[in-house]
C-alpha atoms as a PDB file:
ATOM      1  CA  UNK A   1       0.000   0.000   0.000  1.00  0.00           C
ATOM      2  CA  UNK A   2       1.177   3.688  -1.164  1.00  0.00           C
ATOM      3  CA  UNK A   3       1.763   5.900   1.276  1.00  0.00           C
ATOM      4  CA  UNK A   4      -1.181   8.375  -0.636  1.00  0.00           C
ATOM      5  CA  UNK A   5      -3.479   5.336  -0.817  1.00  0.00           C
ATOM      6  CA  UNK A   6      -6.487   6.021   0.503  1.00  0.00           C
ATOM      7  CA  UNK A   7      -6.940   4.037   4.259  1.00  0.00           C
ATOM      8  CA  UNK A   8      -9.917   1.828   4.479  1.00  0.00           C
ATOM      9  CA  UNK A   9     -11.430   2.699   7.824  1.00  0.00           C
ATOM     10  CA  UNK A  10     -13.651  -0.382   9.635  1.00  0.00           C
ATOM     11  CA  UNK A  11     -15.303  -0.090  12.951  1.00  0.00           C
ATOM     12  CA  UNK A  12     -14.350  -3.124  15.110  1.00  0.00           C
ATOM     13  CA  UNK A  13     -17.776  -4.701  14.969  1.00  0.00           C
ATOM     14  CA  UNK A  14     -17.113  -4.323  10.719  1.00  0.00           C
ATOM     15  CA  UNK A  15     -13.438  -5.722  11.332  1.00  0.00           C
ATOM     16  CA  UNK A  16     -14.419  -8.981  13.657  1.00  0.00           C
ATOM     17  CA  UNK A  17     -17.662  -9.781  10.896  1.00  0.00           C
ATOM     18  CA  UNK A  18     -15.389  -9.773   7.918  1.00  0.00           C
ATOM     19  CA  UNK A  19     -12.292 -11.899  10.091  1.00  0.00           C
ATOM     20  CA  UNK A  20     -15.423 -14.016  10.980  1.00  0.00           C
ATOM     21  CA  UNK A  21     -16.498 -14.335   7.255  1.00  0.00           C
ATOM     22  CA  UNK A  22     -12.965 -14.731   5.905  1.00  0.00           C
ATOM     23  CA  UNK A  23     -12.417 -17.837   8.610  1.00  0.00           C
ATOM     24  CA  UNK A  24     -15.005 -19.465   7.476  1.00  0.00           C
ATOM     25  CA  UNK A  25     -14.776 -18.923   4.038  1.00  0.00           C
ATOM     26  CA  UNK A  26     -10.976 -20.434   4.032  1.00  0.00           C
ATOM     27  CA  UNK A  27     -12.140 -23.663   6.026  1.00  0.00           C
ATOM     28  CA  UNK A  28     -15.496 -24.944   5.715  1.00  0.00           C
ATOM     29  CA  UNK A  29     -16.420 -22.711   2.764  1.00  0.00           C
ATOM     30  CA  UNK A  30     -13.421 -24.552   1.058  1.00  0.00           C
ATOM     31  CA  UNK A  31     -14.331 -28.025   1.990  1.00  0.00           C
ATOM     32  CA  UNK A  32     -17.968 -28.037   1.505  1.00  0.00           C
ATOM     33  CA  UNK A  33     -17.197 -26.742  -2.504  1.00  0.00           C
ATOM     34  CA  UNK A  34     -14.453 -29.033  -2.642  1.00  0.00           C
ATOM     35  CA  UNK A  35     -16.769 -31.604  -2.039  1.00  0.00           C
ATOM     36  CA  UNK A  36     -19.449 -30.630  -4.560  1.00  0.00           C
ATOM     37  CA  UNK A  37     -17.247 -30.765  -6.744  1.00  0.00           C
ATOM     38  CA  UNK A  38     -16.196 -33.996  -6.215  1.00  0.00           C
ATOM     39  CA  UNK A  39     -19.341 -35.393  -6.025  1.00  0.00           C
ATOM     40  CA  UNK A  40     -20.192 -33.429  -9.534  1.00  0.00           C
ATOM     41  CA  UNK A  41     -17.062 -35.208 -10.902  1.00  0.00           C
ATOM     42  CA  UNK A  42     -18.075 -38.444 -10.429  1.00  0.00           C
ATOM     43  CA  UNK A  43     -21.267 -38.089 -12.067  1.00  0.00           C
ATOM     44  CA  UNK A  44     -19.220 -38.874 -14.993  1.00  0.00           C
ATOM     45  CA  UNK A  45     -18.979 -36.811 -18.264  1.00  0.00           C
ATOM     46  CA  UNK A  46     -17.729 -32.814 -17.410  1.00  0.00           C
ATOM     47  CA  UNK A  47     -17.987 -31.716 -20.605  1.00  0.00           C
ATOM     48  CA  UNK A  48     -22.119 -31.557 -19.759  1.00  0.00           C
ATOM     49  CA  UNK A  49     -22.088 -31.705 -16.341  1.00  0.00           C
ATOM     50  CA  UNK A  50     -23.823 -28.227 -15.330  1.00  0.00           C
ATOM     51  CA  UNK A  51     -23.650 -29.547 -11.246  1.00  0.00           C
ATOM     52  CA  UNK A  52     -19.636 -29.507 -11.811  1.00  0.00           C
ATOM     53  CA  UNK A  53     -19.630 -26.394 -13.845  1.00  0.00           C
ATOM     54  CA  UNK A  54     -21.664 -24.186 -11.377  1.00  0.00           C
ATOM     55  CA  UNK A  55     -19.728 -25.854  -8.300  1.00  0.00           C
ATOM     56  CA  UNK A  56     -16.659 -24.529  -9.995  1.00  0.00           C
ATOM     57  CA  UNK A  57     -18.080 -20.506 -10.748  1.00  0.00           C
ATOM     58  CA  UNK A  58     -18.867 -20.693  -7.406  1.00  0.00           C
ATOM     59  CA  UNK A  59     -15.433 -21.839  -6.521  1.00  0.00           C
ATOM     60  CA  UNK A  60     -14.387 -19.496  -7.965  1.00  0.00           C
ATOM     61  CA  UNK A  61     -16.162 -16.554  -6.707  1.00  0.00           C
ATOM     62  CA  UNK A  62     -15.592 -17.593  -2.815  1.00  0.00           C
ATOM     63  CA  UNK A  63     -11.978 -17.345  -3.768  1.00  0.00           C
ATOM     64  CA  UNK A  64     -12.094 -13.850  -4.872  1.00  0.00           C
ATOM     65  CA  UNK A  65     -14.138 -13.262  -1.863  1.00  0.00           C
ATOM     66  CA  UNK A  66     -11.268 -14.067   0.423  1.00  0.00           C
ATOM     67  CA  UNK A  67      -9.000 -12.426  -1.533  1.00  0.00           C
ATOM     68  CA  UNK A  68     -10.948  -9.460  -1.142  1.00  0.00           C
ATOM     69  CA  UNK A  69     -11.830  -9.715   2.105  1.00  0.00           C
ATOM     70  CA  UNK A  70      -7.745 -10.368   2.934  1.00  0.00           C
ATOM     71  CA  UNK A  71      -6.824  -7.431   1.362  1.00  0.00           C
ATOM     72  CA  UNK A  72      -9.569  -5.417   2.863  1.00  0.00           C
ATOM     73  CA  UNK A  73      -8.427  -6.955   6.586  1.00  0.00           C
ATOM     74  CA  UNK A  74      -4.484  -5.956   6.156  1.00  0.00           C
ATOM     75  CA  UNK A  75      -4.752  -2.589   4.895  1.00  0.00           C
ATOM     76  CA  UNK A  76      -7.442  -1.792   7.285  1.00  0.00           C
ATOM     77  CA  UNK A  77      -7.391   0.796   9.725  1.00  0.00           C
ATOM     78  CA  UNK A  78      -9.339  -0.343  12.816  1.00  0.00           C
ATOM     79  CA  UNK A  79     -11.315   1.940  15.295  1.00  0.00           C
ATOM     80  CA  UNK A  80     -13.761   4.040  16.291  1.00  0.00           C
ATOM     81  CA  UNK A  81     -15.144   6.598  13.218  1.00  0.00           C
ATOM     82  CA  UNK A  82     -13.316   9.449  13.048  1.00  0.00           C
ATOM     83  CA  UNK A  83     -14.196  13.179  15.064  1.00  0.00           C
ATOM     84  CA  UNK A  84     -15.682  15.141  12.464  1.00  0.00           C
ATOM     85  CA  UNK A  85     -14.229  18.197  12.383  1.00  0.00           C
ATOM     86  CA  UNK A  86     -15.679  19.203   9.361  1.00  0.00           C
ATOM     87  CA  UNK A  87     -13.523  17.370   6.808  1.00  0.00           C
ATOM     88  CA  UNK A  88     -14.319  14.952   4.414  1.00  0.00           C
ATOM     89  CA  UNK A  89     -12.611  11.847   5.229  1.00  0.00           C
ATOM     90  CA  UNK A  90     -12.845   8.103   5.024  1.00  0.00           C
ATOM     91  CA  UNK A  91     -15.589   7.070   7.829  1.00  0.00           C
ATOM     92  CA  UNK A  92     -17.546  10.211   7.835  1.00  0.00           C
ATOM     93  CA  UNK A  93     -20.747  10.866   6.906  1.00  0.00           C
ATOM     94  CA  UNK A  94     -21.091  13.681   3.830  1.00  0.00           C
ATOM     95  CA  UNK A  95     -23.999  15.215   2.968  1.00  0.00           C
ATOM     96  CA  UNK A  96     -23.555  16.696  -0.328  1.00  0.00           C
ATOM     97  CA  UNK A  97     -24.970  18.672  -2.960  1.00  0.00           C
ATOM     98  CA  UNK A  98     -24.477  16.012  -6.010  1.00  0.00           C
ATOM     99  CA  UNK A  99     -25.761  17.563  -9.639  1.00  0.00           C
ATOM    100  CA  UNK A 100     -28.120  19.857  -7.759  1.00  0.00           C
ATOM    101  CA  UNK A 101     -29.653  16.802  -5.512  1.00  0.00           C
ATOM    102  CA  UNK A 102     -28.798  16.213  -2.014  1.00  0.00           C
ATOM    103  CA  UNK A 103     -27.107  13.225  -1.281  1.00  0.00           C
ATOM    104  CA  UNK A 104     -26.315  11.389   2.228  1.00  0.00           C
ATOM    105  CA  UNK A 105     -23.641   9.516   2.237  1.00  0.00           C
ATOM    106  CA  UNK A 106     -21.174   7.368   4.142  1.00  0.00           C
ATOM    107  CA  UNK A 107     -17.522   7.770   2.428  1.00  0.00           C
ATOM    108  CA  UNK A 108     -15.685   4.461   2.867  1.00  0.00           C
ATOM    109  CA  UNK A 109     -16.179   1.197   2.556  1.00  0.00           C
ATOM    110  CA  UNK A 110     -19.760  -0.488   2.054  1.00  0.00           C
ATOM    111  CA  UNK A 111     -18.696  -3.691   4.742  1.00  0.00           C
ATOM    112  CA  UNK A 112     -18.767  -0.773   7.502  1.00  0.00           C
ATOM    113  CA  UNK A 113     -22.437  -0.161   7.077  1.00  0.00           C
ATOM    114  CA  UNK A 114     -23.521  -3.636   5.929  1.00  0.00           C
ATOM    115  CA  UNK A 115     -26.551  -3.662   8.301  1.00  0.00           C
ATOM    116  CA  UNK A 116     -27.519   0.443   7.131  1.00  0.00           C
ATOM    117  CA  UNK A 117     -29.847   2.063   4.800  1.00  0.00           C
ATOM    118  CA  UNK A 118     -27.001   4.598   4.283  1.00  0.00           C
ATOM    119  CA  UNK A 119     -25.045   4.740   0.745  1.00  0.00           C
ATOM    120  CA  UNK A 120     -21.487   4.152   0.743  1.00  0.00           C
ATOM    121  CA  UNK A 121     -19.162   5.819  -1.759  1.00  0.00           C
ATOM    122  CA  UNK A 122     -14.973   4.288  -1.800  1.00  0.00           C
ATOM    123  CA  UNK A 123     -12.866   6.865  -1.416  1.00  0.00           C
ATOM    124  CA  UNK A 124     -11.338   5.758  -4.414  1.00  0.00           C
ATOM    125  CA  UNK A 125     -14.603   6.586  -6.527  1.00  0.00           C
ATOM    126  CA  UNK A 126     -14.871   9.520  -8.677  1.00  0.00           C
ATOM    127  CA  UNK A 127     -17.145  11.242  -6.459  1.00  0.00           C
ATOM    128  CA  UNK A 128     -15.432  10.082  -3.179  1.00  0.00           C
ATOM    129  CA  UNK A 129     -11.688  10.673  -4.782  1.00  0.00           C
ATOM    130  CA  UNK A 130     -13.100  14.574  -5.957  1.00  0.00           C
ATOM    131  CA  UNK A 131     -14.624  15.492  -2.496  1.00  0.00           C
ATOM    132  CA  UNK A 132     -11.707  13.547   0.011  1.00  0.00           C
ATOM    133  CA  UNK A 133     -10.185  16.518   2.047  1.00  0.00           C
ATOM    134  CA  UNK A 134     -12.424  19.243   1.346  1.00  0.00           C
ATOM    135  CA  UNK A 135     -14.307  21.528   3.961  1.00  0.00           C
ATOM    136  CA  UNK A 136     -17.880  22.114   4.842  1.00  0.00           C
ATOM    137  CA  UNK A 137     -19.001  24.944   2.502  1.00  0.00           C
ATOM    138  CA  UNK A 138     -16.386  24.019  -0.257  1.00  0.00           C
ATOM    139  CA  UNK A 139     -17.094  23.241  -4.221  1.00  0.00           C
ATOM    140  CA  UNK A 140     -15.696  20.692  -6.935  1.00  0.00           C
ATOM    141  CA  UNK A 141     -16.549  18.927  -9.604  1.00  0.00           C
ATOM    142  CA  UNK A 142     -15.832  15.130 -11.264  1.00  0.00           C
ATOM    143  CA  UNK A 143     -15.694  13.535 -14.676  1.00  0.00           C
ATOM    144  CA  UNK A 144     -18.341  10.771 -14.196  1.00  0.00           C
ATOM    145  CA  UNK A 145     -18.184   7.356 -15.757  1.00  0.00           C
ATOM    146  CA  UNK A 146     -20.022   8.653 -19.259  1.00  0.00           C
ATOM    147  CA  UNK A 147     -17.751  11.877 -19.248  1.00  0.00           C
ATOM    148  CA  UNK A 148     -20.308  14.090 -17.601  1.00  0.00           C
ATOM    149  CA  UNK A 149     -19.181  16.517 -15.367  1.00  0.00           C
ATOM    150  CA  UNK A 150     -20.364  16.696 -12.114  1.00  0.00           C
ATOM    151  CA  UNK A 151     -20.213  19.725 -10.366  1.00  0.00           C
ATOM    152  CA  UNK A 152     -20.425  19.031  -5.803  1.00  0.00           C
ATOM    153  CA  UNK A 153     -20.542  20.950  -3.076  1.00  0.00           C
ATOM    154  CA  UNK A 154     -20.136  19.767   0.143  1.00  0.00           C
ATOM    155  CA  UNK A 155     -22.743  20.724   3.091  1.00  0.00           C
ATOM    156  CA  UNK A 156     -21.986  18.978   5.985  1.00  0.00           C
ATOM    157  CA  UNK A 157     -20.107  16.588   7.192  1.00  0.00           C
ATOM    158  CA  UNK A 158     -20.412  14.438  10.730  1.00  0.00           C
ATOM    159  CA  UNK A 159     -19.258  11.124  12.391  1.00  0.00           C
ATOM    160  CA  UNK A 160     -20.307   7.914  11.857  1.00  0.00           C
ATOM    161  CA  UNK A 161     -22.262   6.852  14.272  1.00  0.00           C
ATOM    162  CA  UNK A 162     -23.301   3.479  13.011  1.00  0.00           C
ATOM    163  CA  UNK A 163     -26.829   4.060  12.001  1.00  0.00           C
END
């Protein structure tokens, strides 16, 4: 990880879930595919066998999961959200003027507020990557996906709280 990279804030409850998830992921995650795929296998032919083919997309996804979720755990920073003092930074909550709409927002990553109706925006988004570091009051603007630009300004900006 850079030393400009963006740090992935996690409450400890967040942290402990995904450590939880990732355990069991690598161990009984691991054996129960391994053994649907085995018992796809010997159901003969593979070259039709839809049972061994989806067994294997799904071993496949799991293992991008934990490599997600292992990257995710190392580079994490682990704690309670940070003070708000009126800066946007990763683990606050923005409230934002997007395109002339309001927006609510939690700026980090979407695993902190798995069990919230709030969006989440990565700090590595356009939109979270335009507004990271600016004030209450201040005004930008982003090159969206389809080339649009966006203009923001941002309104307020508090500590997560967890809701």
């Amino acid at each position: 990880m850079s030393a400009d990279a963006p740090v992935t804030f996690l409450t400890q409850e967040a942290y402990d879930r995904l450590a939880a998830e990732l355990e069991h992921l690598s161990t009984v995650g691991r054996e129960e595919i391994a053994k649907r795929i085995e018992a796809a296998r010997e159901e003969g032919d593979l070259k039709e066998n839809g049972g061994y083919h989806a067994a294997k997309d799904e071993q496949g996804k799991q293992e991008a999961r934990i490599r997600t979720l292992q990257q995710l755990l190392k580079d994490a920073t682990v704690g309670e959200a940070p003070e708000s003092n009126g800066v946007v930074e990763s683990g606050t909550v923005v409230t934002a003027v997007v395109a002339g709409g309001e927006e609510v927002f939690l700026l980090g990553s979407r695993e902190i507020a798995a069990n919230s109706e709030l969006d989440v925006y990565s700090e590595a988004s356009p939109l979270g990557a335009a507004i990271l570091g600016l004030k209450e009051g201040e005004k930008t603007s982003y090159t969206a996906p389809n080339g649009r630009e966006i203009a923001v300004e941002v309104v307020k900006v508090e500590t997560y709280a967890g809701q």
